[in-house]
C-alpha atoms as a PDB file:
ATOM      1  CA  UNK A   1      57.429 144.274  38.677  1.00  0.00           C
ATOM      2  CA  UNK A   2      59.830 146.618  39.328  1.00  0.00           C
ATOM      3  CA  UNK A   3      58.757 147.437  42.922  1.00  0.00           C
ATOM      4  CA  UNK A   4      59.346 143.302  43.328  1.00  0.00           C
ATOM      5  CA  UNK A   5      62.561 144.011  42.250  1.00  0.00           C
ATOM      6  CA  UNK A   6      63.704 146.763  44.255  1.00  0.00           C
ATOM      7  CA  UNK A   7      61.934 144.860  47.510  1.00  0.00           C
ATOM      8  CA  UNK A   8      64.183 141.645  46.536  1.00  0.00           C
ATOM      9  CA  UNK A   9      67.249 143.544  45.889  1.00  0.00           C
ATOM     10  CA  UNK A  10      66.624 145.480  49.718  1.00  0.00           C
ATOM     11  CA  UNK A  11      65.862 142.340  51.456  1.00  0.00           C
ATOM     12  CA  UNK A  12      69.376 140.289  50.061  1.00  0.00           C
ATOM     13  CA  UNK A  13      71.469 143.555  50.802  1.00  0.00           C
ATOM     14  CA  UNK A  14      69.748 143.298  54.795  1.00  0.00           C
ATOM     15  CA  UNK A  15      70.476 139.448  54.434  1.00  0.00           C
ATOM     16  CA  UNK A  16      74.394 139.895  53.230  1.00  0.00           C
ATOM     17  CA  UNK A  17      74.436 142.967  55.947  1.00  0.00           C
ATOM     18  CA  UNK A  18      73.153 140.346  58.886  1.00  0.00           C
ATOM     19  CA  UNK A  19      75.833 137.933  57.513  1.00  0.00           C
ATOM     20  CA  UNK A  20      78.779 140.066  57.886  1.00  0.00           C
ATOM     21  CA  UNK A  21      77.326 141.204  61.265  1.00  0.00           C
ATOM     22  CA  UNK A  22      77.204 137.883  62.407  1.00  0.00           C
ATOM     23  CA  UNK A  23      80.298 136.838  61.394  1.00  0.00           C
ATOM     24  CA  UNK A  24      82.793 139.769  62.209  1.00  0.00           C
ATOM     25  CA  UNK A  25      80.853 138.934  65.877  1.00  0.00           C
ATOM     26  CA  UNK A  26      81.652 135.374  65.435  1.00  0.00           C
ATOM     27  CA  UNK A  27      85.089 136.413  64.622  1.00  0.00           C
ATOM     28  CA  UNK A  28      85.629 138.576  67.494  1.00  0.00           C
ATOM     29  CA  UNK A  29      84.501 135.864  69.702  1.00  0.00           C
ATOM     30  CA  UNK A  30      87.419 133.492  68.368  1.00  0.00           C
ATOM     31  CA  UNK A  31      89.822 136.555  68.860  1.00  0.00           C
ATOM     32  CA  UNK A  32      88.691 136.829  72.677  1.00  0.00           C
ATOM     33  CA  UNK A  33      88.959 133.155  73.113  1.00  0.00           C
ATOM     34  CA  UNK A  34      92.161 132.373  71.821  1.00  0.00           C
ATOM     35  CA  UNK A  35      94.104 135.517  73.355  1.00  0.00           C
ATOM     36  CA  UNK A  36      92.394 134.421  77.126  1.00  0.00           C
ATOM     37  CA  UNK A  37      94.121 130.956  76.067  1.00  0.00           C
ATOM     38  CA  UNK A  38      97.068 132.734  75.689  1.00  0.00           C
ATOM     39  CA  UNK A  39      96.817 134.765  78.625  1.00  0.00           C
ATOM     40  CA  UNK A  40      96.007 131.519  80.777  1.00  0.00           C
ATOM     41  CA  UNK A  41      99.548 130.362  79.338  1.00  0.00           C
ATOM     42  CA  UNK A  42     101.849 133.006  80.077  1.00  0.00           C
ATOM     43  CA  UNK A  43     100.138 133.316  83.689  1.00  0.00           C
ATOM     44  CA  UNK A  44     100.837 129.463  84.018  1.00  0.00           C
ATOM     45  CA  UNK A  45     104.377 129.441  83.291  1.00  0.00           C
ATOM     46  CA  UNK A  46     104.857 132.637  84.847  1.00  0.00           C
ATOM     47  CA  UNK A  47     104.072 131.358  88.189  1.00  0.00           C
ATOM     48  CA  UNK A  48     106.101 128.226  87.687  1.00  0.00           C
ATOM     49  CA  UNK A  49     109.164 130.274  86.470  1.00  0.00           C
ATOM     50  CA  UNK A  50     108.543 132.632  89.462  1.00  0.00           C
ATOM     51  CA  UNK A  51     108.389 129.053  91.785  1.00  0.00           C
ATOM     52  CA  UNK A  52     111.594 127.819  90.341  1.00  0.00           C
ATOM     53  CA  UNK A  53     113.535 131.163  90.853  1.00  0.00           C
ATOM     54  CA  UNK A  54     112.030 131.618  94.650  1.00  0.00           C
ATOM     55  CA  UNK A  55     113.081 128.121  95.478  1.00  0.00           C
ATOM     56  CA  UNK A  56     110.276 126.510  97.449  1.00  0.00           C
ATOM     57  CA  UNK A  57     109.959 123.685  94.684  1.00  0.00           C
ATOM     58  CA  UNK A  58     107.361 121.276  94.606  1.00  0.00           C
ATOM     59  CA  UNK A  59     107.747 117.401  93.911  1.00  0.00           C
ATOM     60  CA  UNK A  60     107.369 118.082  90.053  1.00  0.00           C
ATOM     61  CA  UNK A  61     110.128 120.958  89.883  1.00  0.00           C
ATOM     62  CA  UNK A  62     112.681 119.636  92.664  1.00  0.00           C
ATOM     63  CA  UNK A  63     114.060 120.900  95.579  1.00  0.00           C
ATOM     64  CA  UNK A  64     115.953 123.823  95.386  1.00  0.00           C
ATOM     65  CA  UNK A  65     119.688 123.052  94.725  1.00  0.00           C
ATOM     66  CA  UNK A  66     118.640 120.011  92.646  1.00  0.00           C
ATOM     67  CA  UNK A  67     121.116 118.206  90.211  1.00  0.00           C
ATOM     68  CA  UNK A  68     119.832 117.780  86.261  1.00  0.00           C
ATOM     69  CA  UNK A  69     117.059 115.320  86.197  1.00  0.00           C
ATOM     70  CA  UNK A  70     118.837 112.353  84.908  1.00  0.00           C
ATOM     71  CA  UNK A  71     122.321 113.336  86.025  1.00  0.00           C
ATOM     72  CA  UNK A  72     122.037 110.534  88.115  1.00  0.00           C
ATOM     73  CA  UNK A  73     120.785 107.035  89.128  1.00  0.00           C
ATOM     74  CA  UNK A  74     121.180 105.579  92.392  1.00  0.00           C
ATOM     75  CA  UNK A  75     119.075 103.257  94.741  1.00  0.00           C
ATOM     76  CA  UNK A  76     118.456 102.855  98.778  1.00  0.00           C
ATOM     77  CA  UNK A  77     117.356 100.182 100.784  1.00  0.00           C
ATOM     78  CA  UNK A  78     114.783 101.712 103.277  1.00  0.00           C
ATOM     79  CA  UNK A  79     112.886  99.377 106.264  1.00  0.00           C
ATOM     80  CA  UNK A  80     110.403 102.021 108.391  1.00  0.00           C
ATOM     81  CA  UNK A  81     109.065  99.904 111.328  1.00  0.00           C
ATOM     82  CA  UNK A  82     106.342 101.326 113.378  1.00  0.00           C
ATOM     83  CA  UNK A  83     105.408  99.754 116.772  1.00  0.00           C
ATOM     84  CA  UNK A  84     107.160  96.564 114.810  1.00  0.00           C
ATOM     85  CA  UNK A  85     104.848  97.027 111.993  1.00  0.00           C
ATOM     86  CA  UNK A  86     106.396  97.250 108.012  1.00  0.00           C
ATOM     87  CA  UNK A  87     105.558 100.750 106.951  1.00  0.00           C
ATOM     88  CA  UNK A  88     104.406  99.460 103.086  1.00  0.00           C
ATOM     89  CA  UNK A  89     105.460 102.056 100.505  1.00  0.00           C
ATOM     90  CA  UNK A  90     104.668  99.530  98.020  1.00  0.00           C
ATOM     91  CA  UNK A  91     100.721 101.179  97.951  1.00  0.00           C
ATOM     92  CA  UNK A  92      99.977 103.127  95.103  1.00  0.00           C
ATOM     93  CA  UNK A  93     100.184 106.149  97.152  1.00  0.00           C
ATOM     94  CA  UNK A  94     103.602 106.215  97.593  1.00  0.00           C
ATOM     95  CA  UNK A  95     104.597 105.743  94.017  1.00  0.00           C
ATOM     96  CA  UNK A  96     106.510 107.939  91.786  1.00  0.00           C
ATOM     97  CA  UNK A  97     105.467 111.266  93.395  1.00  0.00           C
ATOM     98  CA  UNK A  98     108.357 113.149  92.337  1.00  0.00           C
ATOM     99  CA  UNK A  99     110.722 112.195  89.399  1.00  0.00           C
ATOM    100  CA  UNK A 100     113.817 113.540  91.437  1.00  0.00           C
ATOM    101  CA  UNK A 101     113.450 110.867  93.997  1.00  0.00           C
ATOM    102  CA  UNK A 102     110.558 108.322  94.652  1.00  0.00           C
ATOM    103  CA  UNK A 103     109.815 104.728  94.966  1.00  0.00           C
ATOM    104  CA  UNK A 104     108.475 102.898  92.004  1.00  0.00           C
ATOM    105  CA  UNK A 105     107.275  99.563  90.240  1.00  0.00           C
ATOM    106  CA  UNK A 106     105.211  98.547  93.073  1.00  0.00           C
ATOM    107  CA  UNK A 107     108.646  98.069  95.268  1.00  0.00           C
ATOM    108  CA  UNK A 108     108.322  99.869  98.549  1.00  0.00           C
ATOM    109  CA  UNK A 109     111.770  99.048  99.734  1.00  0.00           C
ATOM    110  CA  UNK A 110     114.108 100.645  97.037  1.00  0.00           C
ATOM    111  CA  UNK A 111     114.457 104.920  96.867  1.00  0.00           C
ATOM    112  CA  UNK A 112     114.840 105.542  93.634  1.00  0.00           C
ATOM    113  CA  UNK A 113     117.416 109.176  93.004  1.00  0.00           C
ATOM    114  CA  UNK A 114     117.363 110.449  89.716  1.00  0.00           C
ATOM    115  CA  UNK A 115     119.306 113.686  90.547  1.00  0.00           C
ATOM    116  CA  UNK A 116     122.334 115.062  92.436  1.00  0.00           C
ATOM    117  CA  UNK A 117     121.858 116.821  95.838  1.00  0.00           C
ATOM    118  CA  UNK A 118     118.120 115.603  96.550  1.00  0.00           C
ATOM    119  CA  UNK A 119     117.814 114.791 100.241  1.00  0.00           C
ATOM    120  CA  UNK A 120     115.575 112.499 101.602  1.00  0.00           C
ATOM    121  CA  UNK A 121     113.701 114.715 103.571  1.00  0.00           C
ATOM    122  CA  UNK A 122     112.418 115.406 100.118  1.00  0.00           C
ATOM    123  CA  UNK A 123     110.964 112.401  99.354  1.00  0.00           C
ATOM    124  CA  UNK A 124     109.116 112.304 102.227  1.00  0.00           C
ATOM    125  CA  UNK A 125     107.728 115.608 101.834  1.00  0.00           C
ATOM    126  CA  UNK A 126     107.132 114.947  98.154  1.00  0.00           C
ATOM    127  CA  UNK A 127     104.729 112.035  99.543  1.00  0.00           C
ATOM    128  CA  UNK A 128     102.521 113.285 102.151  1.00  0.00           C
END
């Protein structure tokens, strides 16, 4: 009986052993995954702080020597004729690429600005 016992008593200390194995593992795991998330975060806005300080800008940070988003609101008529054609920016393509300047609501012939000192070179580019 008392070898029973002792044999129970070994096998529910390997069992509770195995348990904290598995989950200071299981633990560590979490640890790795969340502090790669982390990582991923930091290297993300890193490179976007590092684009907005170089100035090459893309459609969703501005040109360089943008106004505040917002600071404005104006509108431009646009026609582009090719070979007597109507270019139509009214296609889904050429909506609201850029929140600086863009065209929007399905209406191909209004240029929407949305801040100071955004060319229109830059909607264009923002569109290709």
């Amino acid at each position: 009986m008392g070898d029973n016992r002792e044999s129970r008593r070994e096998k529910e200390r390997e069992n509770y052993a195995d348990r904290q194995k598995s989950q200071k593992q299981k633990n560590r795991l979490i640890a790795a995954g969340v502090i790669a998330g982390i990582l991923a975060i930091i290297a993300f806005a890193g490179y976007h702080y590092y684009e907005k300080i170089t100035g090459t800008g893309t459609a969703m940070s501005g040109p360089p020597g943008a106004g505040k988003l917002g600071g404005e609101h104006e509108h431009a008529a646009i026609l582009l004729r090719i070979f007597g054609d109507k270019f139509n920016f009214a296609l889904p393509e050429y909506q609201v690429k850029s929140p600086y300047i863009h065209f929007e609501s399905g209406n191909g012939d209004t240029i929407h600005r949305h801040a100071g000192n955004v060319q229109l070179g830059f909607l264009f580019k923002s569109i290709k």
